[in-house]
C-alpha atoms as a PDB file:
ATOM      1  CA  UNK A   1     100.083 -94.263   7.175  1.00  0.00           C
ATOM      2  CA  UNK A   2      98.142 -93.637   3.591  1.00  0.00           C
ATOM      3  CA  UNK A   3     101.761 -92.317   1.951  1.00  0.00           C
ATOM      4  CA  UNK A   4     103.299 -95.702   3.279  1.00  0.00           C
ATOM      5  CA  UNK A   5     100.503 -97.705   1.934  1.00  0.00           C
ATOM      6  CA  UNK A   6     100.723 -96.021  -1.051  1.00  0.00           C
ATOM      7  CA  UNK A   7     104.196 -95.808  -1.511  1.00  0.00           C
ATOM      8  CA  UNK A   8     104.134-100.190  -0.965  1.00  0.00           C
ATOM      9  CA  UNK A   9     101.400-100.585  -3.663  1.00  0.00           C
ATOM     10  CA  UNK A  10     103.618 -98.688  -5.767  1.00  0.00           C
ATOM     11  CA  UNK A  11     107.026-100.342  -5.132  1.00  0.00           C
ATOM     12  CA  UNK A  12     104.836-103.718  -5.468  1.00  0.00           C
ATOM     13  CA  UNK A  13     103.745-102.728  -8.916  1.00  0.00           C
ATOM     14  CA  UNK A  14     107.136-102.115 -10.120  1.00  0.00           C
ATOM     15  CA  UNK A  15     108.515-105.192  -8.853  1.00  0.00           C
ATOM     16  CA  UNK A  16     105.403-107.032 -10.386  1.00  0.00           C
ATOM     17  CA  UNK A  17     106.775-105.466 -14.033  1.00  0.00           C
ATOM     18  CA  UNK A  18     109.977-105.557 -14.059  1.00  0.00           C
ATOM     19  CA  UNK A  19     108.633-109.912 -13.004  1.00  0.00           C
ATOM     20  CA  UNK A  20     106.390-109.655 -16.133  1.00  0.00           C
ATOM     21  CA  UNK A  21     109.182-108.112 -18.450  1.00  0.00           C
ATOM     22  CA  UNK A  22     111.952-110.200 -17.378  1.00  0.00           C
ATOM     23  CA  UNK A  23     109.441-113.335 -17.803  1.00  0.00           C
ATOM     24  CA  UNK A  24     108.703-111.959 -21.278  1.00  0.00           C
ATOM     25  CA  UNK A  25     112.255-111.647 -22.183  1.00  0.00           C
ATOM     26  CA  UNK A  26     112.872-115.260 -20.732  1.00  0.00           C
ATOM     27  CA  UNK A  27     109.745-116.566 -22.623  1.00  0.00           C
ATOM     28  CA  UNK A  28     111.848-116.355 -26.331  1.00  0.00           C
ATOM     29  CA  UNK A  29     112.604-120.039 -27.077  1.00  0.00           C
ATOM     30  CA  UNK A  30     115.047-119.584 -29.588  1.00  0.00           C
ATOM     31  CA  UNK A  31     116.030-117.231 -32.409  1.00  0.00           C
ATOM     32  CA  UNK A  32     118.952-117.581 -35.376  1.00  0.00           C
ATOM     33  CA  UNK A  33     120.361-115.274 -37.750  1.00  0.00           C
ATOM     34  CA  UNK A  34     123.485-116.506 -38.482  1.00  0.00           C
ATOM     35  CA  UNK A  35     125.401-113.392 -37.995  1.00  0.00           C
ATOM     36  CA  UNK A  36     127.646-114.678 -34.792  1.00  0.00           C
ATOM     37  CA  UNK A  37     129.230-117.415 -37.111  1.00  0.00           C
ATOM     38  CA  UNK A  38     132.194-117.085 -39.867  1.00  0.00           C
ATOM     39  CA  UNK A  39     130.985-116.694 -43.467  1.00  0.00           C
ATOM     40  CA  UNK A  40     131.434-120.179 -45.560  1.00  0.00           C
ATOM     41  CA  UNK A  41     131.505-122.371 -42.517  1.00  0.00           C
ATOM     42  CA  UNK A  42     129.703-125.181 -42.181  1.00  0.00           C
ATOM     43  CA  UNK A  43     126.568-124.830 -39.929  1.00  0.00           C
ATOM     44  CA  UNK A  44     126.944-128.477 -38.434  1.00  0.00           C
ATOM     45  CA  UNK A  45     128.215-128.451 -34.966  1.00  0.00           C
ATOM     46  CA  UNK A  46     127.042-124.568 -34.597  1.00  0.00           C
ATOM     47  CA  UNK A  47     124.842-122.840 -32.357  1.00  0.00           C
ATOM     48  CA  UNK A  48     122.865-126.100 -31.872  1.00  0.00           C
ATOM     49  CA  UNK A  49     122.653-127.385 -35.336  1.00  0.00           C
ATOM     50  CA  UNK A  50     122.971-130.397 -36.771  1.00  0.00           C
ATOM     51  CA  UNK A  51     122.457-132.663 -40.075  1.00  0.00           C
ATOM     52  CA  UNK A  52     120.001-135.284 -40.655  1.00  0.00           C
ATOM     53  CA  UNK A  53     121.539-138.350 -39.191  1.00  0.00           C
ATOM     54  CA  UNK A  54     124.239-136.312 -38.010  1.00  0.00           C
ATOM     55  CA  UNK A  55     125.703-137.344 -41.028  1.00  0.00           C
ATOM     56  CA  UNK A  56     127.868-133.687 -41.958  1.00  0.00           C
ATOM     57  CA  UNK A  57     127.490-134.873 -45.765  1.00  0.00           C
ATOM     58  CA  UNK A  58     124.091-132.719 -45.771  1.00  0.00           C
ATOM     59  CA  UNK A  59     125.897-129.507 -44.245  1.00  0.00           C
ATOM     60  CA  UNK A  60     124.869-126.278 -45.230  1.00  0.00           C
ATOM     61  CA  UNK A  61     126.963-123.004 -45.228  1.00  0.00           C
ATOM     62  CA  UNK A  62     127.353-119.557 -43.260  1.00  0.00           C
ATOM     63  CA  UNK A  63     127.276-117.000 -46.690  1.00  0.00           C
ATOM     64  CA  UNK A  64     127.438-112.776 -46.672  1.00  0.00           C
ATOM     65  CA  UNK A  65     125.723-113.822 -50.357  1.00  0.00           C
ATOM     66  CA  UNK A  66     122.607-112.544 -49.355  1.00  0.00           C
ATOM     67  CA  UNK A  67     120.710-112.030 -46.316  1.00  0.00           C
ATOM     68  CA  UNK A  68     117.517-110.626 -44.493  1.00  0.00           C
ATOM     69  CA  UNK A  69     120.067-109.276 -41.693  1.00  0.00           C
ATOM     70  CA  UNK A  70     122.821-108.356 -42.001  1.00  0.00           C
ATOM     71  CA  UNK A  71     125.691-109.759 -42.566  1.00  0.00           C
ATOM     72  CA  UNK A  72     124.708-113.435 -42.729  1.00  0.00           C
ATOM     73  CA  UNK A  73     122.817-115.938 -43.551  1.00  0.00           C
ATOM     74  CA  UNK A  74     122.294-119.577 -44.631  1.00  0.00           C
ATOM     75  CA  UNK A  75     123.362-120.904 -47.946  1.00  0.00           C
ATOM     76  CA  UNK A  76     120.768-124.485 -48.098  1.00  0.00           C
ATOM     77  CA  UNK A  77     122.833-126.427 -51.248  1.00  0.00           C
ATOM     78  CA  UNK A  78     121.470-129.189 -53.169  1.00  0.00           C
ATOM     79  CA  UNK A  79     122.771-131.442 -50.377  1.00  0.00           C
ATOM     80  CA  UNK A  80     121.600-130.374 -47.538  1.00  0.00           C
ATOM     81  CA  UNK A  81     119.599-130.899 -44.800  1.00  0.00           C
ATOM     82  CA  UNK A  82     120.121-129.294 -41.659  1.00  0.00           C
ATOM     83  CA  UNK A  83     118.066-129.860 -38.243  1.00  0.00           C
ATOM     84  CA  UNK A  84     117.952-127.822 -35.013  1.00  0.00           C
ATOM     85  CA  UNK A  85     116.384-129.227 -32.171  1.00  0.00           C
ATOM     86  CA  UNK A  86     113.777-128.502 -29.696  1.00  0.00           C
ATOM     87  CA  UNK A  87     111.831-130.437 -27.271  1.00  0.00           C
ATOM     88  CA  UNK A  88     108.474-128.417 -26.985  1.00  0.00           C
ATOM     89  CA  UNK A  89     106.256-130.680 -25.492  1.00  0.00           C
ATOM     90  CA  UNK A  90     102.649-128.294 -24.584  1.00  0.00           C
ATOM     91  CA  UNK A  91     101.279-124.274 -25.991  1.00  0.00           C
ATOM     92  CA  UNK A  92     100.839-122.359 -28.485  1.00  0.00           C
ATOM     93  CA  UNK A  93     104.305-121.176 -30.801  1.00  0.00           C
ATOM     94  CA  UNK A  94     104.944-118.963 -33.455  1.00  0.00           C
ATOM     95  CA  UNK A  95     107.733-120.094 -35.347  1.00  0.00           C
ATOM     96  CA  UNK A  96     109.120-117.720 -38.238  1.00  0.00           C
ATOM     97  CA  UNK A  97     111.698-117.622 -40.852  1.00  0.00           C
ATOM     98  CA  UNK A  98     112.511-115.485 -43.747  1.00  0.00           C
ATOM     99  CA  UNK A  99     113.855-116.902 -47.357  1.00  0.00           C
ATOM    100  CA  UNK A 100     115.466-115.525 -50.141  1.00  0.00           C
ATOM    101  CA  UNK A 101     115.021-118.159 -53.450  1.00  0.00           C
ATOM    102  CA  UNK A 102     116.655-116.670 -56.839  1.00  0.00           C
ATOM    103  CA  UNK A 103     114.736-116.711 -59.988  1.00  0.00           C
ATOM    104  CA  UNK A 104     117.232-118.635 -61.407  1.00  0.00           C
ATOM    105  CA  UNK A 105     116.662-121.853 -58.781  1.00  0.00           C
ATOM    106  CA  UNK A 106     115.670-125.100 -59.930  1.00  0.00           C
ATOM    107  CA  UNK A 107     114.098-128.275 -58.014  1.00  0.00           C
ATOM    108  CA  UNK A 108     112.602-128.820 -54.914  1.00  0.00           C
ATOM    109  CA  UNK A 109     113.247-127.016 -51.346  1.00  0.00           C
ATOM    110  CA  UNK A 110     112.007-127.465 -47.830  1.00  0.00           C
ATOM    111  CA  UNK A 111     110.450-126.040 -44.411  1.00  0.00           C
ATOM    112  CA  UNK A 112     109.997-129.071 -42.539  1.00  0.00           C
ATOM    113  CA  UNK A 113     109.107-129.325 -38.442  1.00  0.00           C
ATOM    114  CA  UNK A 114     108.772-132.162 -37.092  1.00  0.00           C
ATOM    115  CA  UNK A 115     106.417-133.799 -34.143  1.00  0.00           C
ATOM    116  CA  UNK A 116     109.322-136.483 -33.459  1.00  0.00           C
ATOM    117  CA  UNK A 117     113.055-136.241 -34.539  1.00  0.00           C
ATOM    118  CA  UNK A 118     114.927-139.634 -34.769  1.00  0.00           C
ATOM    119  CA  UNK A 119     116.262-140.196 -38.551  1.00  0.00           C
ATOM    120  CA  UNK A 120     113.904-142.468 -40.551  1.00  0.00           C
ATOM    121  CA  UNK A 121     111.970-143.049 -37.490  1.00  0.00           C
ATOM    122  CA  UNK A 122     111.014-139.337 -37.228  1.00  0.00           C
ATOM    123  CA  UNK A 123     107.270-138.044 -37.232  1.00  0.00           C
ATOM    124  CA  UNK A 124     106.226-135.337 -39.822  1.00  0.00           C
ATOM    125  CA  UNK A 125     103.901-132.666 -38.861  1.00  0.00           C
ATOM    126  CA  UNK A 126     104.384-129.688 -41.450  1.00  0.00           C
ATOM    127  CA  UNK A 127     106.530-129.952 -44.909  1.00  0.00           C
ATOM    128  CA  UNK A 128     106.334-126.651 -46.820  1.00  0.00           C
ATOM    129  CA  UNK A 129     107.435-127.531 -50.084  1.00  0.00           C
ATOM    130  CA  UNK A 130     108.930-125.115 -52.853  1.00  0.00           C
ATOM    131  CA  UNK A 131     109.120-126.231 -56.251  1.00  0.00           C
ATOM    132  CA  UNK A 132     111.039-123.694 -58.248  1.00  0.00           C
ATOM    133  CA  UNK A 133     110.473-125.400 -61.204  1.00  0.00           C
ATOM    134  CA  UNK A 134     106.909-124.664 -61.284  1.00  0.00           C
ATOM    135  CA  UNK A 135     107.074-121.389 -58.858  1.00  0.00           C
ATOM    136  CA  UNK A 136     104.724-122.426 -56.278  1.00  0.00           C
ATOM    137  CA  UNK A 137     104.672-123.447 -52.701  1.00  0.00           C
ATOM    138  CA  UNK A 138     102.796-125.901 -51.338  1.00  0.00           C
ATOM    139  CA  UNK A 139     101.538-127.410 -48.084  1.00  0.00           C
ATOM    140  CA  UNK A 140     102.265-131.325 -48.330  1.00  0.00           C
ATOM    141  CA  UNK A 141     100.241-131.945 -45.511  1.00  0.00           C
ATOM    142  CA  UNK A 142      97.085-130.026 -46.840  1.00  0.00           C
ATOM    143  CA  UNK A 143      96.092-128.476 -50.134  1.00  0.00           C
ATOM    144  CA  UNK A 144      97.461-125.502 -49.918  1.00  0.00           C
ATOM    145  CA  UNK A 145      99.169-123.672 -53.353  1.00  0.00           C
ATOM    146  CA  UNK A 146     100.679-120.140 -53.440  1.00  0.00           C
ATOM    147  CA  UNK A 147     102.978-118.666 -56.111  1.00  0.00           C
ATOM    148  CA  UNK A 148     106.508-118.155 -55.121  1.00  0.00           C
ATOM    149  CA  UNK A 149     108.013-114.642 -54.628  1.00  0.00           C
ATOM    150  CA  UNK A 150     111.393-114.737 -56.120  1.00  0.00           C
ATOM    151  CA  UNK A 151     114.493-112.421 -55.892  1.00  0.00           C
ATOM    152  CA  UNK A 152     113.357-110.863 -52.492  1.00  0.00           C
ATOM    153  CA  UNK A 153     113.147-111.462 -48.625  1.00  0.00           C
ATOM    154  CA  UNK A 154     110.016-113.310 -48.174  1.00  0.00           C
ATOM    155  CA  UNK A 155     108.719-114.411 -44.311  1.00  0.00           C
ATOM    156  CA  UNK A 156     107.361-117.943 -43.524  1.00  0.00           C
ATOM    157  CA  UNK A 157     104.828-118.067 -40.369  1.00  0.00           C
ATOM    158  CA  UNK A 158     103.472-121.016 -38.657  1.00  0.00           C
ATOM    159  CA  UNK A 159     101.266-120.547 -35.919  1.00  0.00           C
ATOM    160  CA  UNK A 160     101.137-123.676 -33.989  1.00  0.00           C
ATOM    161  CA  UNK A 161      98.410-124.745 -30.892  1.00  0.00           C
ATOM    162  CA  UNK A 162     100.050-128.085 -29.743  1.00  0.00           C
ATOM    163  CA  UNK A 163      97.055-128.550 -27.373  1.00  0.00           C
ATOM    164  CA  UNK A 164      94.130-127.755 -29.858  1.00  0.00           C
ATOM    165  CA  UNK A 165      96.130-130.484 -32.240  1.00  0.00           C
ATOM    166  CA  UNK A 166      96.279-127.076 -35.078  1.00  0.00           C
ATOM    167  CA  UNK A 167      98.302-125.409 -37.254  1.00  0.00           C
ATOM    168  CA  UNK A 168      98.278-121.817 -38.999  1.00  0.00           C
ATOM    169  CA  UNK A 169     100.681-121.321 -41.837  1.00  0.00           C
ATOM    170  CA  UNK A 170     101.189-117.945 -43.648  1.00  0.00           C
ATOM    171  CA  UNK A 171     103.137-116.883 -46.819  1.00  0.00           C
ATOM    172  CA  UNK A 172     104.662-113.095 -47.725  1.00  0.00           C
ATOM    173  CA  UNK A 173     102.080-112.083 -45.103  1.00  0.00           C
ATOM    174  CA  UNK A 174      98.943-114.018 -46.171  1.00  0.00           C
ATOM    175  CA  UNK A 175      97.375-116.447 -44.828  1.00  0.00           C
ATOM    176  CA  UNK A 176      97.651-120.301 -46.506  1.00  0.00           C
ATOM    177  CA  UNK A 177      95.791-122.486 -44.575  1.00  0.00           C
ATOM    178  CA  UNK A 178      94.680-124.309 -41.011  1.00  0.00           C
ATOM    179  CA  UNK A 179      95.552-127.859 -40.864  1.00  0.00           C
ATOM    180  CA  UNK A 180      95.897-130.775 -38.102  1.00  0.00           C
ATOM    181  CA  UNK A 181      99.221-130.678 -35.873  1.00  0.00           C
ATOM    182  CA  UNK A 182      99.259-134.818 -36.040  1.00  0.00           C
ATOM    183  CA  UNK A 183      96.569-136.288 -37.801  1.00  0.00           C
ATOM    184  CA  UNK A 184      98.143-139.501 -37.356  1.00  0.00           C
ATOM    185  CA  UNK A 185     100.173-139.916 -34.848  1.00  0.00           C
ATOM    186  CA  UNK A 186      98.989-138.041 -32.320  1.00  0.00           C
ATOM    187  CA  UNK A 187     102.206-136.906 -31.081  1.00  0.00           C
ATOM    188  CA  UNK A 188     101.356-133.066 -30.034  1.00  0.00           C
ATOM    189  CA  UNK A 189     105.048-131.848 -29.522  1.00  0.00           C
ATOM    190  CA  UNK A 190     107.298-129.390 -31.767  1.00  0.00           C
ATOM    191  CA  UNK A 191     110.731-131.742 -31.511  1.00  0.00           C
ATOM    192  CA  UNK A 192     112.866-129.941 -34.542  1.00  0.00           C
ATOM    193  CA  UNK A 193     113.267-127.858 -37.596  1.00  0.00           C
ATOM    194  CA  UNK A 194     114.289-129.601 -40.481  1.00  0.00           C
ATOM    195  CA  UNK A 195     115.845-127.343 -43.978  1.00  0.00           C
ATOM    196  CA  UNK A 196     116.178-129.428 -46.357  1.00  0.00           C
ATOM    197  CA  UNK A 197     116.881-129.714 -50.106  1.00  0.00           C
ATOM    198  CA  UNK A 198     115.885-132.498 -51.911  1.00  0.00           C
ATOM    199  CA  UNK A 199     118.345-131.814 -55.004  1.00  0.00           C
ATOM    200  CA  UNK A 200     117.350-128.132 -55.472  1.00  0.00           C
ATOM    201  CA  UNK A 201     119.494-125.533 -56.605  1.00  0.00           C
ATOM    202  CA  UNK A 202     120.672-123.031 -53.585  1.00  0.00           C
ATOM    203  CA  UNK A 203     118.367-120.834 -51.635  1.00  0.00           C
ATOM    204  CA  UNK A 204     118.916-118.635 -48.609  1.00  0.00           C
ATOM    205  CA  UNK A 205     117.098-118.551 -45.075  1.00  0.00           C
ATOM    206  CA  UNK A 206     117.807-116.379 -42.406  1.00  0.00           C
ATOM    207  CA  UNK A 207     116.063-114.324 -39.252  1.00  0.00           C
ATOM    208  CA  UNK A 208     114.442-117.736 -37.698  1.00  0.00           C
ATOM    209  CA  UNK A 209     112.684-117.303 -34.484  1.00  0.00           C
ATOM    210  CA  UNK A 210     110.261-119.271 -32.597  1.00  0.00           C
ATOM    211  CA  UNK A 211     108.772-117.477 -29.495  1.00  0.00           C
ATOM    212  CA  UNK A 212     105.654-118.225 -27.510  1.00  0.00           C
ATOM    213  CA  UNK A 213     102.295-117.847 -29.782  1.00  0.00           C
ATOM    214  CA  UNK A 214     100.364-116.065 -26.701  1.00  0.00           C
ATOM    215  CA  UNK A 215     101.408-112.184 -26.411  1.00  0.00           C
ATOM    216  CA  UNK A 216     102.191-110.537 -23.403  1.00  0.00           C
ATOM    217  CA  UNK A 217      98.783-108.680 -22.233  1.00  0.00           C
ATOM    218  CA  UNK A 218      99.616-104.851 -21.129  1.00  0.00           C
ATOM    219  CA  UNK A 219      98.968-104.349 -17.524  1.00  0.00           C
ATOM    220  CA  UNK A 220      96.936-102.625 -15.729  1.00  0.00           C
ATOM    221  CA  UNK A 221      97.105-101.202 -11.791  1.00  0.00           C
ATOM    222  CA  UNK A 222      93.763-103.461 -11.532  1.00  0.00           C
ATOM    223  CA  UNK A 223      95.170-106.772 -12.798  1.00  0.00           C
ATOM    224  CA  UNK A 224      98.080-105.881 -10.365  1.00  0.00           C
ATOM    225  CA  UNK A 225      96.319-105.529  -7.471  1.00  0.00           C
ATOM    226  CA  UNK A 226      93.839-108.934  -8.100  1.00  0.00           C
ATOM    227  CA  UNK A 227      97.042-110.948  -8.409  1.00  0.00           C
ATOM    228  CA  UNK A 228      98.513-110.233  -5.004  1.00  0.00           C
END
């Protein structure tokens, strides 16, 4: 009778990991790297994307130029202004996304989400702003200023808490500053992703993801057992 018991506990464990694992897997919102698609086509229409407006005039383009992986990624022109779409309406989110901006660039470039998508009507929450003609980066939203890293893969990071109304944002790994989700508006949902160029000579992105901001916690036989 104790080897049966046992042997249940043990078959109810596994089953209760293999739940957790396949919930972790499930848990990944969305990730892009470009890779799938054919190099110099337009990103409108693909894998979800669209253009402000849905006007293709501000398309960007699939390039083997450069990229973080390989053998893609996405060429943003002096046109463009590309949006993907999500819908996130509670929690905490990571979202991530790595850049490659020559020395050479000029103008402005940039890393926009959004509390509310709908054209001119749309609702700003974050707009990461790189001017390449003075080499910085800065948060339009707050006051924070960092020096651009040129000629290299460099990773954006904002940690988002849609609940606590907050925002983390990193740079190349450091950390930039903690500012409101929606001071104004109130509006406490991630709706899109907005890359756009505002005239600025070509840059690269690539490697986006945006997963849930609370890790999986390892498991234990004990936490197991107090959840049956």
């Amino acid at each position: 009778m104790y080897l049966q018991e046992e042997g249940d506990f043990m078959i109810k464990g596994l089953v209760f990991i293999i739940a957790l694992l396949m919930a972790s897997a499930a848990a990944a919102q969305w990730s892009e790297n470009f890779d799938s698609y054919d190099s110099g086509s337009g990103i409108y229409g693909q894998g979800g994307w669209t253009c402000w407006d849905d006007n293709p005039a501000f398309d960007a383009y699939v390039t083997g130029d450069q990229y973080q992986s390989t053998p893609n990624s996405l060429n943003i022109i002096s046109t463009s202004d590309v949006v993907q779409e999500f819908n996130i309406t509670s929690g905490d989110w990571e979202i991530s996304a790595w850049h490659y901006i020559p020395s050479s660039a000029a103008g402005q470039q940039y890393f926009i989400l959004l509390t509310y998508y709908e054209g001119a009507s749309s609702d700003w929450a974050l707009q990461l702003k790189f001017d390449n003609d003075i080499g910085q980066m800065s948060v339009e939203e707050g006051s924070g200023l960092v020096d651009i890293v040129d000629d290299q893969w460099v990773e954006v990071k904002v940690e988002i808490m849609l609940g606590a109304n907050s925002q983390n944002i990193y740079y190349n790994g450091n950390f930039v500053e903690t500012i409101p989700w929606s001071p104004s508006s109130g509006i406490l949902e991630l709706d899109a992703l907005d890359l756009f160029s505002d005239g600025g000579d070509p840059i690269f992105w690539d490697d986006i993801v945006l997963e849930p901001g609370q890790a999986l916690q390892p498991a234990t036989w004990a936490s197991i057992k107090s959840s049956w």
